[in-house]
Protein backbone atom coordinates (compact mmCIF):
# COMPACT_ATOMS: atom_id res chain seq x y z
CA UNK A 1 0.00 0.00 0.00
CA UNK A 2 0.49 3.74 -0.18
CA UNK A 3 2.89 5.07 2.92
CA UNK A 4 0.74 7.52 4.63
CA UNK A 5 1.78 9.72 7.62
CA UNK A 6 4.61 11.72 8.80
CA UNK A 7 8.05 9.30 8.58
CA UNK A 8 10.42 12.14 10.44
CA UNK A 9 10.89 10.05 12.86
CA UNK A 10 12.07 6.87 10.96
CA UNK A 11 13.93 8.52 9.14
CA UNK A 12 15.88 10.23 12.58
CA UNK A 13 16.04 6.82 14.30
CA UNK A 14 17.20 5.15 11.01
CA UNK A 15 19.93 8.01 9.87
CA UNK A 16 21.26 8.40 13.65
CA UNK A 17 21.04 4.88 14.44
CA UNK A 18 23.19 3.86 12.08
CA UNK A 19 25.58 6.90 12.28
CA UNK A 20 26.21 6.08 15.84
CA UNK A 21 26.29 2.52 15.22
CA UNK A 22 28.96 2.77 12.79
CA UNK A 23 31.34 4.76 15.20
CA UNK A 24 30.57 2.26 17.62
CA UNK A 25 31.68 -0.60 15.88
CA UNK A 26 34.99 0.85 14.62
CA UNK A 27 35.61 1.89 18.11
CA UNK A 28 35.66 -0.72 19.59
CA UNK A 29 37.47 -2.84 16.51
CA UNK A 30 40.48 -0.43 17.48
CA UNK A 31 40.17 -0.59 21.26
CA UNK A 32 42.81 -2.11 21.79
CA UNK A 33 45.01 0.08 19.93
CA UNK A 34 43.67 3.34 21.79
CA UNK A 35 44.89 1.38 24.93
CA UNK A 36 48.26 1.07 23.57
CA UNK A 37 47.89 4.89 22.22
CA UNK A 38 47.21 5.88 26.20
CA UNK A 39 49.97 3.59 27.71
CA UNK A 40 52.28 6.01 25.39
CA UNK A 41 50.85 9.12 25.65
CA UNK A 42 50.99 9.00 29.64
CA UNK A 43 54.29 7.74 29.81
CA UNK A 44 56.48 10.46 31.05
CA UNK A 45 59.66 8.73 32.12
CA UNK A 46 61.91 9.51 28.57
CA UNK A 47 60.90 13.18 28.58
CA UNK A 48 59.49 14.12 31.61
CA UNK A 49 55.58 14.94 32.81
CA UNK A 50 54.23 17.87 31.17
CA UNK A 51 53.56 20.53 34.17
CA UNK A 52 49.76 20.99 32.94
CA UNK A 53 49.31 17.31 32.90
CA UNK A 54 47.17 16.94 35.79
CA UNK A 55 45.39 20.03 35.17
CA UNK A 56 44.37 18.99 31.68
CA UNK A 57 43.08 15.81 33.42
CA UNK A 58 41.17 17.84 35.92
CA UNK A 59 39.64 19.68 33.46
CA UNK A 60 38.81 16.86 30.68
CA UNK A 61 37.45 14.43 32.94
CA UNK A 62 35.57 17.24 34.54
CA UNK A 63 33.95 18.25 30.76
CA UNK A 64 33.64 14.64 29.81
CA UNK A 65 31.66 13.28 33.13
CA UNK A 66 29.33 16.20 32.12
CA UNK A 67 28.68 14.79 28.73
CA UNK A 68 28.35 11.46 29.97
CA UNK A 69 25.99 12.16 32.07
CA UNK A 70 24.29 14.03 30.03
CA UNK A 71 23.94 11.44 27.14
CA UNK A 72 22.63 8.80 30.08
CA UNK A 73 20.30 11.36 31.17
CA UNK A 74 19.13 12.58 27.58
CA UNK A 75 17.82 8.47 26.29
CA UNK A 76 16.04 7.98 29.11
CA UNK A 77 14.24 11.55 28.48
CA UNK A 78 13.80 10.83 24.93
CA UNK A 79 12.37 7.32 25.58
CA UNK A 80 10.41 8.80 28.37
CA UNK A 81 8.92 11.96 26.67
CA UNK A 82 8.77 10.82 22.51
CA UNK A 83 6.06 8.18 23.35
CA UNK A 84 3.92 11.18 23.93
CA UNK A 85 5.54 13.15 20.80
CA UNK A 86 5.57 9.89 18.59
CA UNK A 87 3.99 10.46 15.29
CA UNK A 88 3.98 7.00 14.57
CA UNK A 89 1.04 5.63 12.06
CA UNK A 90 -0.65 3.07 10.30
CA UNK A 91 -0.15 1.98 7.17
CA UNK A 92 -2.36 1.46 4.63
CA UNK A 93 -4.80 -0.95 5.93
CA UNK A 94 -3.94 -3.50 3.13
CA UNK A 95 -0.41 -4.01 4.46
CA UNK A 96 0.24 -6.82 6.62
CA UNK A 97 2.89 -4.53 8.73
CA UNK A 98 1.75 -2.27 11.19
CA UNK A 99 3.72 0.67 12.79
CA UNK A 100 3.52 -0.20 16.96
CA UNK A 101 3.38 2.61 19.30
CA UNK A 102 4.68 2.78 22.74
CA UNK A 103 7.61 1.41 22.57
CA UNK A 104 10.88 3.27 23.15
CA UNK A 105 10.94 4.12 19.08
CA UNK A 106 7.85 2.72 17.09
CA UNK A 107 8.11 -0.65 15.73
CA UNK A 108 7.17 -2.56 12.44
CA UNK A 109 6.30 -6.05 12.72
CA UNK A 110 3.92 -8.39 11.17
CA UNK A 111 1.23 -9.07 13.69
CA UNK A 112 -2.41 -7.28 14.10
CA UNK A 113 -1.88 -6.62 17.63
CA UNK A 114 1.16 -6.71 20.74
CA UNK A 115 1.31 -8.16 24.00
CA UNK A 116 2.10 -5.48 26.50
CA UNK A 117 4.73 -8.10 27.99
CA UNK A 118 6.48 -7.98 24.59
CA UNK A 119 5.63 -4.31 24.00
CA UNK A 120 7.75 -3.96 27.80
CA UNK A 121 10.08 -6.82 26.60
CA UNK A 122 11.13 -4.67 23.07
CA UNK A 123 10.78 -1.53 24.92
CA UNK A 124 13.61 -2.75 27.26
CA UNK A 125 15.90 -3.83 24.73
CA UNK A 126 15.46 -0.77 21.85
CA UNK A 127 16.72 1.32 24.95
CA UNK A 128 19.42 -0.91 25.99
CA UNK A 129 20.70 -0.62 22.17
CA UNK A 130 20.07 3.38 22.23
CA UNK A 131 21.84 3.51 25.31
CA UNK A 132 24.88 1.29 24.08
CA UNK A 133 25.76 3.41 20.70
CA UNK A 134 24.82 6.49 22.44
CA UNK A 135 27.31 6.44 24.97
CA UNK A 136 29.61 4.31 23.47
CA UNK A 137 29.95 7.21 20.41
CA UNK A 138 30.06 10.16 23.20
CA UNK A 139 33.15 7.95 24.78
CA UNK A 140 34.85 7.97 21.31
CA UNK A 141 34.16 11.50 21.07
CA UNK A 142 35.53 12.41 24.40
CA UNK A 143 38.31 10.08 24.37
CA UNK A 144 39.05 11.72 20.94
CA UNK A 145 38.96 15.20 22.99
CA UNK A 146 41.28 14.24 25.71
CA UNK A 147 44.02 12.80 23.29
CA UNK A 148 44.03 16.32 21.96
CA UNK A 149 44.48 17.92 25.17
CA UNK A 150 46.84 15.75 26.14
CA UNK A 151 48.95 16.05 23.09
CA UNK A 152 48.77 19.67 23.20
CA UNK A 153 50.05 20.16 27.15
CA UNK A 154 53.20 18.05 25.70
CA UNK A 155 53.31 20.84 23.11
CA UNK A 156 53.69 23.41 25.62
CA UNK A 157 56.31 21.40 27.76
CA UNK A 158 58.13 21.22 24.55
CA UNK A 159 58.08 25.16 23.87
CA UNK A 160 59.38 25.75 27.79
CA UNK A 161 62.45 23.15 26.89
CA UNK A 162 63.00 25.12 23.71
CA UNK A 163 62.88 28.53 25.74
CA UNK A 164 65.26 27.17 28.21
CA UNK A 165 68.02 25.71 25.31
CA UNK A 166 70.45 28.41 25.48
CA UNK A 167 69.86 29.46 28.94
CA UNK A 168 73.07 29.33 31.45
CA UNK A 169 71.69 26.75 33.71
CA UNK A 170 75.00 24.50 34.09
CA UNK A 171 73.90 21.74 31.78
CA UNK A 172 75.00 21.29 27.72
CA UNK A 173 72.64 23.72 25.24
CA UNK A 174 73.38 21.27 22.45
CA UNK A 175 72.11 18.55 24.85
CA UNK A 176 69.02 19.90 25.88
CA UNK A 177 68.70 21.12 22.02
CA UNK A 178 68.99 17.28 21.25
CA UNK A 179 66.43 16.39 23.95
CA UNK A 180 63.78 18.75 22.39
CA UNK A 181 64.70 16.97 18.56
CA UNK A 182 63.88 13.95 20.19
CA UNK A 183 60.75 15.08 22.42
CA UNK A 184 59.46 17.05 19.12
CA UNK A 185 59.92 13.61 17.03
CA UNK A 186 58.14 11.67 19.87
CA UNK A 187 55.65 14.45 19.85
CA UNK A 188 55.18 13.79 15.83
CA UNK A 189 54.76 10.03 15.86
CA UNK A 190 52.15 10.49 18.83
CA UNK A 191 50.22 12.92 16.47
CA UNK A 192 50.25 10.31 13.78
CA UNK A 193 48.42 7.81 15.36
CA UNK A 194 45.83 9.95 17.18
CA UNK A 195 45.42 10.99 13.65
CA UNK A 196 44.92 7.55 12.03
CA UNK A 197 42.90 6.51 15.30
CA UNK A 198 40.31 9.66 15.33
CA UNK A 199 40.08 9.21 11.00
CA UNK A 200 39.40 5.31 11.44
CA UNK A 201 36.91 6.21 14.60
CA UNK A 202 35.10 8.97 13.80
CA UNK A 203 36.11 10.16 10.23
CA UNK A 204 32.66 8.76 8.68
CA UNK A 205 30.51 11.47 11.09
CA UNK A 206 32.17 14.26 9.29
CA UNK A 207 29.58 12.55 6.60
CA UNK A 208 27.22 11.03 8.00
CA UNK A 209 26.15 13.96 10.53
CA UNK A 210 24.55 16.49 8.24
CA UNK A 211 22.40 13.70 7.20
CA UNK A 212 21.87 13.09 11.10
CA UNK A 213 20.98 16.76 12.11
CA UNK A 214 19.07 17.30 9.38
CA UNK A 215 16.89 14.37 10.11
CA UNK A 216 16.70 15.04 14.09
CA UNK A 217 15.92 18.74 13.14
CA UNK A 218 13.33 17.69 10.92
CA UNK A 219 11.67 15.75 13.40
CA UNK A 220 11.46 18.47 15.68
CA UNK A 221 9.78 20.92 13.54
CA UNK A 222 7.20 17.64 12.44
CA UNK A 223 6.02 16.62 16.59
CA UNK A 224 9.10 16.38 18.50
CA UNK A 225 9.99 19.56 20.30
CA UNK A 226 11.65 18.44 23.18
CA UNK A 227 12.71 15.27 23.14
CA UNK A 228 14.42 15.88 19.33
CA UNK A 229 16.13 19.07 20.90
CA UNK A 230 17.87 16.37 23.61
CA UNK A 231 19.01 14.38 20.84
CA UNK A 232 20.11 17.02 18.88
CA UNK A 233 22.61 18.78 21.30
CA UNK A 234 23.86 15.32 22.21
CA UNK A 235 24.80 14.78 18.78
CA UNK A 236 25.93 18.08 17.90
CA UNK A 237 28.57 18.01 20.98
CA UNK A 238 30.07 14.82 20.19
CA UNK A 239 30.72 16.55 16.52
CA UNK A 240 31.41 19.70 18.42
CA UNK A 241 34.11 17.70 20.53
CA UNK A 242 35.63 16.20 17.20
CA UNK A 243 35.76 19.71 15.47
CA UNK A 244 36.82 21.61 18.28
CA UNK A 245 40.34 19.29 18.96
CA UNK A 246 41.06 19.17 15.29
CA UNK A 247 40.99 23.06 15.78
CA UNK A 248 42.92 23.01 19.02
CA UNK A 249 45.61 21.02 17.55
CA UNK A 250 45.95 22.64 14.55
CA UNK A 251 46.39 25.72 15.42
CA UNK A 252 48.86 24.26 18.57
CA UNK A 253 51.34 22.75 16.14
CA UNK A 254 52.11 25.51 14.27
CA UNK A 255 53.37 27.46 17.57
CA UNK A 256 56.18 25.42 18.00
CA UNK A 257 58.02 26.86 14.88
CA UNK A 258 57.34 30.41 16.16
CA UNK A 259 58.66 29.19 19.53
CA UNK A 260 61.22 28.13 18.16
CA UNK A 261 62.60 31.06 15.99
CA UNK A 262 62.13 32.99 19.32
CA UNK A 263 64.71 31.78 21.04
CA UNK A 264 68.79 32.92 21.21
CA UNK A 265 69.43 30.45 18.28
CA UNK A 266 71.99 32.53 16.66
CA UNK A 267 74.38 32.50 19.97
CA UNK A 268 74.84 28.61 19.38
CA UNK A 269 77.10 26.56 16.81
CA UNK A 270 76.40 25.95 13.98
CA UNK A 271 75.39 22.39 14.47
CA UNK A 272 72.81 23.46 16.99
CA UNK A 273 71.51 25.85 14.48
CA UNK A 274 70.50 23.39 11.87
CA UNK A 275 68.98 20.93 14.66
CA UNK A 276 67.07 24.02 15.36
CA UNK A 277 65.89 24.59 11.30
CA UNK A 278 64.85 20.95 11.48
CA UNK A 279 62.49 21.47 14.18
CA UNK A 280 61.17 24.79 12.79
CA UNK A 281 60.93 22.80 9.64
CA UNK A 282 58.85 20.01 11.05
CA UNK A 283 56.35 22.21 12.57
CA UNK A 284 55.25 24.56 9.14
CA UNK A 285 53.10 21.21 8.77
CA UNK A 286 50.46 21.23 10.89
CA UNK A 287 49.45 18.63 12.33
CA UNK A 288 45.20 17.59 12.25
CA UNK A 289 42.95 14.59 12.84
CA UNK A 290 41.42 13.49 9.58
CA UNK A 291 38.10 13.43 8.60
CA UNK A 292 37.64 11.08 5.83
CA UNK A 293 36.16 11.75 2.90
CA UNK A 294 35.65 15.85 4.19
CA UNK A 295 39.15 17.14 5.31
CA UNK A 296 39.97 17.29 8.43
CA UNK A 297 38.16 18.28 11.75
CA UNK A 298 38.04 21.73 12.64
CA UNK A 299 35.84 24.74 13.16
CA UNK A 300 35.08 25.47 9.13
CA UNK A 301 34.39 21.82 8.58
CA UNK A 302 31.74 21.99 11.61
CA UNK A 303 29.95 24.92 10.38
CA UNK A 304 29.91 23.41 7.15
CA UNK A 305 27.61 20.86 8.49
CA UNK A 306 25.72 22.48 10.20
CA UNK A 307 24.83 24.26 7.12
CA UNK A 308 24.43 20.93 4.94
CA UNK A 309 22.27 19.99 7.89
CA UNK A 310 20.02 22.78 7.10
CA UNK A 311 19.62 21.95 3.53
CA UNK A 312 18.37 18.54 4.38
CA UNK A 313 16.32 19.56 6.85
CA UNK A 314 14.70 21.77 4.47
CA UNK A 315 14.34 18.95 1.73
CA UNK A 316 12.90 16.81 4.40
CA UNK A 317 10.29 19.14 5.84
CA UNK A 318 8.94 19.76 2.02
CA UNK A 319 8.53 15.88 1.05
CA UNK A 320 7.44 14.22 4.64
């Protein structure tokens, strides 16, 4: 038969669902290398513990307890409050499917009528599922964000070795020159992998997200005021998050040059001075977490979906 009715809400649970499932999956296919990515990144006893390190830790766990909390919080609110904002429907009465209401999302299934045990039962598990990639995407996200901020407070150890190099302190310049080559290449290789980790993670929601807002946004404007506006900030922080520490860390690596240049280079041999070009050299690319197939994350890229976002939500609220 004909589909009759307003499908904004499919088409959210169907988009998002599988957005979030898909980061899901691929984070936890490369768990075991984030561990391994961690175990490095905290490891202090080559170069020494950045002095913002605990700080940063402070601060991120602080942010990212927040979020949590908030994402918990914000699918027991949507299950709670869309089954009175569902705009689920029938079908045409020819169709042997019907569209179930009362459940955590509505349901298709082929049966004229459903148990309230199984309506609990299905209720039960749909938010066990919603609850599993909703979370489990917000701790990619967030992991994704404390990387960054890690990486960046060794950054700024790195610059305070630099500015110390040719100070009189009673130890070798060209040795503590040699100790910032190394820290800066250890620094690199660190960025590398949070870059292939974040792009393997999380590079298909620079994609699939405009697809996702637009669909949540959609839904909103169609019978879902409040319990589409939880769902839509969750989603558009965890993007937020991604964006944001591409940004951060962008911007971050290209200070070390400048840092670099700063200093009393020209007072030290000539040897130091090229071990000084290589560093300046290595940091005029800057480093970024990939975003495959759009770039990389940052700022631009997140308003840019935002404003694809809008285009499909406009499309959508025209033809459901």
């Amino acid at each position: 038969g004909n589909l009759e009715g307003n499908i904004s809400e499919d088409l959210t649970v169907i988009s998002t669902g599988f957005t979030l499932t898909v980061v899901v999956t691929k984070f936890r296919y490369h768990q075991k290398r984030w561990s391994r990515f961690f175990q490095i990144i905290t490891d202090f006893r080559e170069f020494g513990k950045p002095t913002t390190f605990d700080e940063i830790t402070a601060k991120t766990n602080f942010y990212c307890t927040i979020y949590m909390i908030y994402c918990i919080s914000g699918v027991m609110f949507y299950g709670a409050v869309s089954r009175f904002e569902s705009t689920c429907y029938e079908i045409s009465p020819n169709s042997p499917y019907r569209d179930f209401c009362g459940t955590f999302t509505p349901i298709w299934l082929p049966m004229e009528t459903l148990p309230i045990s199984l309506k609990v039962v299905l209720s039960l598990i749909q938010y066990m599922l919603a609850t599993h990639v909703t979370t489990g995407t917000a701790i990619s996200c967030a992991v994704t964000y404390t990387s960054t901020e890690y990486l960046i407070s060794h950054k700024k150890y790195l610059k305070e070795k630099l500015l110390r190099v040719y100070k009189d302190d009673g130890f070798s310049k060209f040795d503590k020159l040699k100790f910032c080559v190394d820290y800066h290449n250890h620094i690199l290789g660190i960025s590398r992998e949070l870059d292939y980790l974040t792009n393997v993670t999380s590079g298909s929601m620079s994609l699939l997200c405009s697809i996702g807002f637009g669909c949540i946004s959609n839904a909103v404007l169609k019978g879902k005021p409040f319990s589409g506006v939880v769902y839509l900030i969750g989603f558009v922080v965890a993007l937020f998050l991604l964006c944001y520490s591409g940004q951060r860390l962008l911007e971050e690596s290209l200070t070390v040059g400048d840092v670099a240049y700063e200093t009393e280079w020209y007072t030290g041999t000539s040897k130091m001075a090229k071990l000084m070009q290589v560093i300046i050299a290595r940091s005029q690319t800057p480093v970024t977490l990939a975003a495959s197939p759009c770039g990389i994350y940052s700022i631009p890229l997140f308003v840019m979906i935002l404003k694809a976002s809008y285009s499909y939500m406009t499309l959508l609220s025209q033809s459901t």
